[in-house]
Protein backbone atom coordinates (compact mmCIF):
# COMPACT_ATOMS: atom_id res chain seq x y z
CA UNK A 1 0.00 0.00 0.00
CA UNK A 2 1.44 3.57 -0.75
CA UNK A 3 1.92 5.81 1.66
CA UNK A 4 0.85 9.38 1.67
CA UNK A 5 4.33 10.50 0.26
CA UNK A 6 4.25 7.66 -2.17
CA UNK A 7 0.74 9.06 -3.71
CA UNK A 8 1.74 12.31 -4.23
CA UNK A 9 4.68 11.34 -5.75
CA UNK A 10 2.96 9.47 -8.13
CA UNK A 11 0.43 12.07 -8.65
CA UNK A 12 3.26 14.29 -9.90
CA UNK A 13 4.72 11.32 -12.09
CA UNK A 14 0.83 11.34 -13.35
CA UNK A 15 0.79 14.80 -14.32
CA UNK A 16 3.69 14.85 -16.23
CA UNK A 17 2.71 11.99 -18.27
CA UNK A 18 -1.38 12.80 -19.16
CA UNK A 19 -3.11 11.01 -21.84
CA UNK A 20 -4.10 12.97 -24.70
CA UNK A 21 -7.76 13.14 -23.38
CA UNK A 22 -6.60 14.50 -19.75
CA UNK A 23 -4.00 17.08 -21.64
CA UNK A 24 -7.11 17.66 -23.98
CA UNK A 25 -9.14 18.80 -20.22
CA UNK A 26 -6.58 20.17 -18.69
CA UNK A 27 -5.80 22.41 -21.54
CA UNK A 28 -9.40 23.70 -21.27
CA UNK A 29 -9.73 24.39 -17.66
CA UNK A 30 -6.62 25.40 -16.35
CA UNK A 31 -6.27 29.09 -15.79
CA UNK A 32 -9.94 29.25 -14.10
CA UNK A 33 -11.24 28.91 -17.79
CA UNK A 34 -14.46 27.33 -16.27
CA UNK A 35 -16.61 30.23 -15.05
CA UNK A 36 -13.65 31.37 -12.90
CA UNK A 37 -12.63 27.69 -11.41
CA UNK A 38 -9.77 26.54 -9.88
CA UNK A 39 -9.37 22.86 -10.85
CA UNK A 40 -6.69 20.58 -9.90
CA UNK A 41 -5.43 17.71 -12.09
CA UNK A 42 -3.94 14.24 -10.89
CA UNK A 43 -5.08 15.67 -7.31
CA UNK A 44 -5.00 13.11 -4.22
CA UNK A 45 -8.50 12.87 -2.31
CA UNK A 46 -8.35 10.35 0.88
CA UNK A 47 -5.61 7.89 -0.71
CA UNK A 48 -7.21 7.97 -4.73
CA UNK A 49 -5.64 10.12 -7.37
CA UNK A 50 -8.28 11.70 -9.30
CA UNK A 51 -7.68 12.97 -12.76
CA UNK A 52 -9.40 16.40 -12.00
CA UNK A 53 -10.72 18.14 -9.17
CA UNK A 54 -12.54 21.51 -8.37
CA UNK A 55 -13.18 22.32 -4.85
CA UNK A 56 -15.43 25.18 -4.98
CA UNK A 57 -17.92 22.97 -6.95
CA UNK A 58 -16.51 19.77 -5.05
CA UNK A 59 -16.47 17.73 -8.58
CA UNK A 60 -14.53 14.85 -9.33
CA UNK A 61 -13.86 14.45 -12.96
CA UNK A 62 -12.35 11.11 -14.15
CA UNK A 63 -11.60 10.44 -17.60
CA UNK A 64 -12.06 6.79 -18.52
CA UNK A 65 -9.57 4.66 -20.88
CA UNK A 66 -9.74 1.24 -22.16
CA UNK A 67 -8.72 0.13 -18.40
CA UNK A 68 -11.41 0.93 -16.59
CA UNK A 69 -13.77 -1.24 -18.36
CA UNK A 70 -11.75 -3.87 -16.43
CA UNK A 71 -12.42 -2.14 -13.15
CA UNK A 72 -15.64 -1.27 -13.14
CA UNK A 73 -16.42 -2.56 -8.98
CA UNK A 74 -13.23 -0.32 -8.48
CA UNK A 75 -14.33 2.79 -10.11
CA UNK A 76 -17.86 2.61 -8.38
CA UNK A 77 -16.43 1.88 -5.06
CA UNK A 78 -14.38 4.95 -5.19
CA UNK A 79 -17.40 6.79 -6.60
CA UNK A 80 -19.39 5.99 -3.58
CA UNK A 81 -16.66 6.69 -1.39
CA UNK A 82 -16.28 10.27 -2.99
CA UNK A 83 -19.74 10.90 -2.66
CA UNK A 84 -19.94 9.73 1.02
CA UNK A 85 -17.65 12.81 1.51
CA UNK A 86 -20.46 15.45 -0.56
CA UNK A 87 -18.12 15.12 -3.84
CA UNK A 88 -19.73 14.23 -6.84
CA UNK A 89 -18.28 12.56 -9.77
CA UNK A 90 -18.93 12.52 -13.61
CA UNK A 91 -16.77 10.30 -15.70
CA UNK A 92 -16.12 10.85 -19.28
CA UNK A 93 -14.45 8.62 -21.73
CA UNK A 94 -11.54 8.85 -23.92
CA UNK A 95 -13.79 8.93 -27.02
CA UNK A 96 -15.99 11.20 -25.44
CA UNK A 97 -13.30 13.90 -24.46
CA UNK A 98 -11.27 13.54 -28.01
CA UNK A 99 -14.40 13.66 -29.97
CA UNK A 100 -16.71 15.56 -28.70
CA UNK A 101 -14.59 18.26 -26.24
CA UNK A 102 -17.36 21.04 -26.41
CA UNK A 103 -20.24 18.86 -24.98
CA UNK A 104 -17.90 17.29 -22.36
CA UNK A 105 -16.60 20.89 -20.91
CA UNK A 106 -20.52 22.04 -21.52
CA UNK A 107 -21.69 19.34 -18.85
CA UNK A 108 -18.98 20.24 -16.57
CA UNK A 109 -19.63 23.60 -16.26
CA UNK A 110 -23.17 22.98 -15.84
CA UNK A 111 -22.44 20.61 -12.96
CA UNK A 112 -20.39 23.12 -11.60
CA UNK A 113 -23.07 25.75 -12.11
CA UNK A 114 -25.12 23.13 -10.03
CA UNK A 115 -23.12 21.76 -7.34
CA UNK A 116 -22.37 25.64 -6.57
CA UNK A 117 -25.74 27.39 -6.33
CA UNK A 118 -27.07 24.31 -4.01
């Protein structure tokens, strides 16, 4: 099991090698770019590294590759664990990010638009 240390390192290792799809994200909301928000990318939340997080809308967006269809009880054991702490998470895929970019960033900032007036 890593430790704390050992996550953040890898978190860092994570962020300097992002898939297309999560440079694709990134690109779009990093300088606030979203309405103002700050998101973080590759950003550790109780021991999981999630690919991108906002805290003023406390969102968790993961961006799914080929793996995950393997992990499926994984990824919605972590969801439910996120959301046990008020986060929510929406998960796009790698298809859905490199084809379709506008409608991906459009239903994050309306989550965010969401989480944030409630």
């Amino acid at each position: 099991m890593q430790t704390k240390l050992d996550k953040r390192s890898t978190a860092r290792e994570l962020r300097r090698n992002m898939t297309i799809s999560e440079h694709m994200i990134w690109e779009a909301v990093r300088r606030n770019n979203i309405d103002g928000l700050h998101f973080r990318r590759q950003h550790v939340i109780v021991g999981f590294i999630v690919d991108f997080y906002c805290h003023a809308a406390r969102l968790v967006v993961e961006i799914d590759g080929p793996i995950h269809e393997q992990q499926r009880d994984h990824d919605a054991e972590r969801s439910q664990i996120f959301q046990s702490l008020g986060l929510q998470v929406i998960r796009f895929t790698n298809d859905d990010v490199q084809y379709n970019l506008l409608e991906v960033l459009r239903k994050i900032r309306a989550v965010c638009r969401e989480r944030i007036k409630t």
